[in-house]
N, C-alpha and C. Protein backbone atom coordinates (compact mmCIF):
# COMPACT_ATOMS: atom_id res chain seq x y z
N UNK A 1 8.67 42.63 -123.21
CA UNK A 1 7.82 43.73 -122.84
C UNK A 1 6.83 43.24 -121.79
N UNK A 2 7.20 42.88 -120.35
CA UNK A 2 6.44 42.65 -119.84
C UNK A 2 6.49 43.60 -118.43
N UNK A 3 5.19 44.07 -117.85
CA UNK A 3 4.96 44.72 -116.59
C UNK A 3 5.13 43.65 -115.11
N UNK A 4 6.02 43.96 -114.34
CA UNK A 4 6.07 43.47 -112.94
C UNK A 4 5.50 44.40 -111.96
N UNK A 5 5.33 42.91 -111.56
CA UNK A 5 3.20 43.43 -110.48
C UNK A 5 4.49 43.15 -109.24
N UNK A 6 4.28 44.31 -108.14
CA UNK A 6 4.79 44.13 -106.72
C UNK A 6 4.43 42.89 -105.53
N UNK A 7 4.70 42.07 -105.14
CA UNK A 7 4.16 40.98 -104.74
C UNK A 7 3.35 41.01 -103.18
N UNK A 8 3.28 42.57 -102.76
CA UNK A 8 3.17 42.91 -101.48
C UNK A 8 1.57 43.06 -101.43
N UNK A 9 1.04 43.91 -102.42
CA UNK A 9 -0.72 44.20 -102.06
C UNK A 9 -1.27 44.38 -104.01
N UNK A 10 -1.99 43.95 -103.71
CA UNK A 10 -2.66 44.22 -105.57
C UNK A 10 -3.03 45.63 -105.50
N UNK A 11 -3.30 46.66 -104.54
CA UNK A 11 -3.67 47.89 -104.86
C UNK A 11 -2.37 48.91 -105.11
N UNK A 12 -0.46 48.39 -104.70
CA UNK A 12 0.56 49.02 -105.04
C UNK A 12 0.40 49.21 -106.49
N UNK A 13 1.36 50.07 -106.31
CA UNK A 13 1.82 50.36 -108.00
C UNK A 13 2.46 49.24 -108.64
N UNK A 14 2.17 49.07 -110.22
CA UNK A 14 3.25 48.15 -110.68
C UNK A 14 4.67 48.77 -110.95
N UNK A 15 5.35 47.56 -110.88
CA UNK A 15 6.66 48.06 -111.45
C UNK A 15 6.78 47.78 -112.88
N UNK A 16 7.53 48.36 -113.66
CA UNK A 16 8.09 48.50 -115.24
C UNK A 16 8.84 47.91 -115.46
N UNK A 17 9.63 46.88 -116.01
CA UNK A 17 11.27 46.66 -116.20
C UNK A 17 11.93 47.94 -117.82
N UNK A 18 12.82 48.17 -117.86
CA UNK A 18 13.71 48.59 -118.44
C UNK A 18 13.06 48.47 -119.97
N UNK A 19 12.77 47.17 -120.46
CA UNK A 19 12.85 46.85 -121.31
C UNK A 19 11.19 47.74 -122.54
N UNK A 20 10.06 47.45 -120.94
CA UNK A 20 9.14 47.40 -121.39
C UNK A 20 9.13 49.07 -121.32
N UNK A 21 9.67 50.03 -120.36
CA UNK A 21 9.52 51.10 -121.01
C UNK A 21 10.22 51.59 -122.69
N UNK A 22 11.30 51.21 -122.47
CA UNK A 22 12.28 51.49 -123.78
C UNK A 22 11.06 51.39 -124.95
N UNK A 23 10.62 50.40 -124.84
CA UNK A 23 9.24 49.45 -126.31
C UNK A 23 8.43 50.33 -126.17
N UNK A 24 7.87 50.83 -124.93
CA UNK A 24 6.16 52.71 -124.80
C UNK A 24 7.27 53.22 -125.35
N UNK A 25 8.42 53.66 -124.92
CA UNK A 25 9.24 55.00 -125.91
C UNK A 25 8.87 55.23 -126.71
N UNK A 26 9.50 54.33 -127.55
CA UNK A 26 9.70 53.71 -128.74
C UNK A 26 8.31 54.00 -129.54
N UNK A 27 7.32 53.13 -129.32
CA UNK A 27 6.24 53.49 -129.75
C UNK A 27 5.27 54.82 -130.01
N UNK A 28 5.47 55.56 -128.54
CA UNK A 28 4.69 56.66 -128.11
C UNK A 28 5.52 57.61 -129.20
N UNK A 29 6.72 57.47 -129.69
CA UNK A 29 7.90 58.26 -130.36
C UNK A 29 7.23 58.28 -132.25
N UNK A 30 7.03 56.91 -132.08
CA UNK A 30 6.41 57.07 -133.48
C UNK A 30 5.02 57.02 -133.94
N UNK A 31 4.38 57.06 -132.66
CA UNK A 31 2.36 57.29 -132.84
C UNK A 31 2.37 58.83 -132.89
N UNK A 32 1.42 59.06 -133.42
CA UNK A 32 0.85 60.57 -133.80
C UNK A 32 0.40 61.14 -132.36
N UNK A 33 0.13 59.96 -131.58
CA UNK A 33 -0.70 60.46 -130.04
C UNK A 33 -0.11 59.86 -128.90
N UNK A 34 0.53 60.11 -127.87
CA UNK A 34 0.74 59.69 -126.87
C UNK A 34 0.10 58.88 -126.06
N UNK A 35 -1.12 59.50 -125.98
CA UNK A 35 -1.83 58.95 -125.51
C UNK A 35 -2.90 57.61 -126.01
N UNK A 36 -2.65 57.53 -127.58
CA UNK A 36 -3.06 56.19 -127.95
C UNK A 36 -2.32 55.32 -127.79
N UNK A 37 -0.69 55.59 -127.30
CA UNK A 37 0.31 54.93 -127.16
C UNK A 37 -0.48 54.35 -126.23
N UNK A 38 -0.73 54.97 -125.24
CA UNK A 38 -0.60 54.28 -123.46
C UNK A 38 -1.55 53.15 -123.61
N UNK A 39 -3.21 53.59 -124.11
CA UNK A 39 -4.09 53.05 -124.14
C UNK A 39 -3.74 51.67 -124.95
N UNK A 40 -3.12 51.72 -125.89
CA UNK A 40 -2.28 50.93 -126.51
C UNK A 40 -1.99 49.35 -125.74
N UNK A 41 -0.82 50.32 -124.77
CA UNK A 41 -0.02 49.43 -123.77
C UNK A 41 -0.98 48.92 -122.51
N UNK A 42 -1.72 49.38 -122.37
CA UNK A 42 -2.85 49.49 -121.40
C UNK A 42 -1.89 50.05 -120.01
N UNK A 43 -1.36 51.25 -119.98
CA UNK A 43 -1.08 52.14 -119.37
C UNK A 43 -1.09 53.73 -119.08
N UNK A 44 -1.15 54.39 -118.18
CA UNK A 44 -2.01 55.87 -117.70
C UNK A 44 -1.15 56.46 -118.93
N UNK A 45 -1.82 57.34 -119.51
CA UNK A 45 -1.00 58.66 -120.37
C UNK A 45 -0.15 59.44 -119.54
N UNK A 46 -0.35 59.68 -118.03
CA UNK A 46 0.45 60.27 -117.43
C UNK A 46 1.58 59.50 -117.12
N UNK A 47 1.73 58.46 -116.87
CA UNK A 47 2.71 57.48 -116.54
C UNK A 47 3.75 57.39 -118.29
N UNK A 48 3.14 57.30 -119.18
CA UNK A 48 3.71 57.51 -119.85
C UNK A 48 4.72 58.80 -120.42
N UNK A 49 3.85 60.13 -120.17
CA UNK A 49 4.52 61.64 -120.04
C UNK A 49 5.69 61.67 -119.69
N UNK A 50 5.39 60.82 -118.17
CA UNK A 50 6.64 60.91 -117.04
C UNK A 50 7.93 60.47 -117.30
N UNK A 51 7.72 59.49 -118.37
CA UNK A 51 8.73 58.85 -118.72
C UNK A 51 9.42 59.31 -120.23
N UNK A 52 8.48 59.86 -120.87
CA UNK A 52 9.17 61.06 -121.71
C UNK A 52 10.38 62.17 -121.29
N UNK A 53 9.38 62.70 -120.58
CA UNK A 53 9.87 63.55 -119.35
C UNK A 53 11.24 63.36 -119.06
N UNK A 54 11.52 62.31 -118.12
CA UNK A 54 12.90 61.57 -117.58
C UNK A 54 13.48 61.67 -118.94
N UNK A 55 13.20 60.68 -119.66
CA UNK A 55 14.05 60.35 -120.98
C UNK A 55 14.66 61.87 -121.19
N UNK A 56 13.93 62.88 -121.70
CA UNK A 56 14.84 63.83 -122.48
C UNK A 56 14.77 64.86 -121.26
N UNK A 57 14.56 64.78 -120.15
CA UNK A 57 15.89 65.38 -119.10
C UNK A 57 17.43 64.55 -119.16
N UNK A 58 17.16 63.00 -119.23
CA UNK A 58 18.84 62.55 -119.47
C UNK A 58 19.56 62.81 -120.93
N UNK A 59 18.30 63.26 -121.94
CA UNK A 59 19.34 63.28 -122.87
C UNK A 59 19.58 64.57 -123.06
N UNK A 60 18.94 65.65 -122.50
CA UNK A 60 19.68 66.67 -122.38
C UNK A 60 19.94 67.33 -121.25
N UNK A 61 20.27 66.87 -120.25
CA UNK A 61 20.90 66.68 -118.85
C UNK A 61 20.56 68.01 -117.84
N UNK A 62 19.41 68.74 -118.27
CA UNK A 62 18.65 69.13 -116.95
C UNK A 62 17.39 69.92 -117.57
N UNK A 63 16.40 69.86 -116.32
CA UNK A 63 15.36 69.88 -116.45
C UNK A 63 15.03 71.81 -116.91
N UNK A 64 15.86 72.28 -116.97
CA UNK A 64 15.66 73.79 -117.35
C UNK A 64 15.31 73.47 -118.73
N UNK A 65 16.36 73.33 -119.27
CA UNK A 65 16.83 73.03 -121.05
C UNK A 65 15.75 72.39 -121.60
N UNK A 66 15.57 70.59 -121.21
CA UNK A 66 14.01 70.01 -121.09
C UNK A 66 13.32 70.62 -121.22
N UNK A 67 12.12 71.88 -120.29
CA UNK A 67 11.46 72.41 -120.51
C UNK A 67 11.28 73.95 -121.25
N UNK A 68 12.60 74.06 -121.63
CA UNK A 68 12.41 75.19 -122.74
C UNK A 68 11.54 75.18 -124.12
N UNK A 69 10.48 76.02 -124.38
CA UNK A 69 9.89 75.98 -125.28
C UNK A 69 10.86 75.45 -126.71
N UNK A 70 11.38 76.20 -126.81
CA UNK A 70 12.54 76.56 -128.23
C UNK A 70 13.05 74.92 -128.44
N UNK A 71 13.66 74.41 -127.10
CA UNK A 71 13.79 73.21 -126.96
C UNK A 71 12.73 71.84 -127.81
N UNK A 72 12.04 72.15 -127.26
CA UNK A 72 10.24 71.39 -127.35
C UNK A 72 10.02 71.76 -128.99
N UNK A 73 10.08 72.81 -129.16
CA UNK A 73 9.97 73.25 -130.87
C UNK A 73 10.81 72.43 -131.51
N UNK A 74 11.81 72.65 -131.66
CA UNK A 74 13.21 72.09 -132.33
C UNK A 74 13.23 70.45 -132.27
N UNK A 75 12.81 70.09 -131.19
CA UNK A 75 12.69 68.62 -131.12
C UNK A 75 11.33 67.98 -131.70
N UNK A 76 10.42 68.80 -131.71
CA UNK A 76 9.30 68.20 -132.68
C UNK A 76 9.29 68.86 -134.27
N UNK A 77 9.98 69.55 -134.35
CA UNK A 77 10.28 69.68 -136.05
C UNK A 77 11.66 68.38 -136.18
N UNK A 78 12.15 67.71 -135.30
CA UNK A 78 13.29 67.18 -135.49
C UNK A 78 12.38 65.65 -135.94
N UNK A 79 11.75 65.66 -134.85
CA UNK A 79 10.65 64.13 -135.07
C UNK A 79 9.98 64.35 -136.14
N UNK A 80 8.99 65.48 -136.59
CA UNK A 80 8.33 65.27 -137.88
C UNK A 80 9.26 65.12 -139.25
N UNK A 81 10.67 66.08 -139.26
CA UNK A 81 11.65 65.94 -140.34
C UNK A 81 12.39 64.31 -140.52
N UNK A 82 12.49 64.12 -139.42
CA UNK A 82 13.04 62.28 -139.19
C UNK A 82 11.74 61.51 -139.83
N UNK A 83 10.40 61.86 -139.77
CA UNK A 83 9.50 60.95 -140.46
C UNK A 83 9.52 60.85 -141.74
N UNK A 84 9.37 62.36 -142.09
CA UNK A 84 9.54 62.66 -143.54
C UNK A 84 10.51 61.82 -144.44
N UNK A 85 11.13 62.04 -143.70
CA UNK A 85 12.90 61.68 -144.31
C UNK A 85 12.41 59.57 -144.25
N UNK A 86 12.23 59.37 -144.03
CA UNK A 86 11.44 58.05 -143.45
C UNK A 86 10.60 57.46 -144.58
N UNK A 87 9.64 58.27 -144.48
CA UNK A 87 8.78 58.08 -145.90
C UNK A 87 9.43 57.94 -147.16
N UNK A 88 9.52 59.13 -146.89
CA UNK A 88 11.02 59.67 -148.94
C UNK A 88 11.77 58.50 -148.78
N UNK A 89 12.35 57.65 -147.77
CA UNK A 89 13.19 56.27 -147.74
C UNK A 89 12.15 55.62 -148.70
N UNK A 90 11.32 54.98 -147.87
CA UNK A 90 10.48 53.92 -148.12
C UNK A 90 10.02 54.22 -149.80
N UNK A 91 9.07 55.78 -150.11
CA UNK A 91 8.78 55.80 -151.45
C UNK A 91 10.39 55.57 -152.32
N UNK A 92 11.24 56.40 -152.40
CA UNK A 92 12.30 55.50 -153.46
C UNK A 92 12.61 54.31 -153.82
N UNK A 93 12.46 53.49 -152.34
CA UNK A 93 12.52 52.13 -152.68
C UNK A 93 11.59 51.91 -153.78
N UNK A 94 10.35 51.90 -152.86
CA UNK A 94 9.19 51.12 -153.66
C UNK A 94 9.49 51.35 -155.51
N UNK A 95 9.50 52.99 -155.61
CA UNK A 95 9.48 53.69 -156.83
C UNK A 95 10.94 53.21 -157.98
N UNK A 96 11.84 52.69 -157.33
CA UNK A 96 13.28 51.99 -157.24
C UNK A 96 12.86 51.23 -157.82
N UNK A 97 11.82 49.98 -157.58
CA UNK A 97 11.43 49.53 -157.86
C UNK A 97 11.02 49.26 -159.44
N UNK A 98 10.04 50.04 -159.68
CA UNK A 98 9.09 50.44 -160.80
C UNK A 98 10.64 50.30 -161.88
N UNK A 99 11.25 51.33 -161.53
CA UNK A 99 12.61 51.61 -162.58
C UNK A 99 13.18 50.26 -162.84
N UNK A 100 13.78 49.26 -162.36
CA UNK A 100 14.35 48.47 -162.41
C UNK A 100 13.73 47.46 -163.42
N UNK A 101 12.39 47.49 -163.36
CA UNK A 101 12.20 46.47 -164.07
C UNK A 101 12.21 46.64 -165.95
């Protein structure tokens, strides 16, 4: 997860590699706030958006669909139901637990 600095002027933009956006995804995907993500990473909230953005224009392959409300709905009941479902993992274990002994 590391940021590459352009070697031309310190006031350009940095560059990202691959890796280190995938890891903001990733993160920004499972923080409650986007934007604590960035601050996080010590990068702009908008820079981060953008790359939301991209991401689920490729995974759903154009920017109409992307910005459909219904879209945007469905995909954040999809993320909060994936947490849920997440938790209920983790408590059975633990509670799995308790039983066994």
């Amino acid at each position: 997860m590391t940021a590459k600095k352009s070697g031309a002027s310190p006031d350009k933009q940095r560059k990202y590699d691959e890796a280190f956006k995938a890891e903001a995804l990733r993160l920004a995907s499972e923080s409650r706030s986007t934007q604590a993500a960035a601050r996080q990473l010590g990068i702009s909230p908008k820079l981060l958006y953008r790359w939301q953005q991209a991401q689920l224009v490729a995974e759903v392959g154009s920017v109409e669909v992307a910005g459909d409300p219904e879209v945007r709905a469905l995909r954040a009941a999809n993320k909060r139901l994936t947490q849920e479902l997440d938790r209920l993992k983790k408590a059975l274990v633990i509670f799995g637990q308790f039983g066994a002994s």
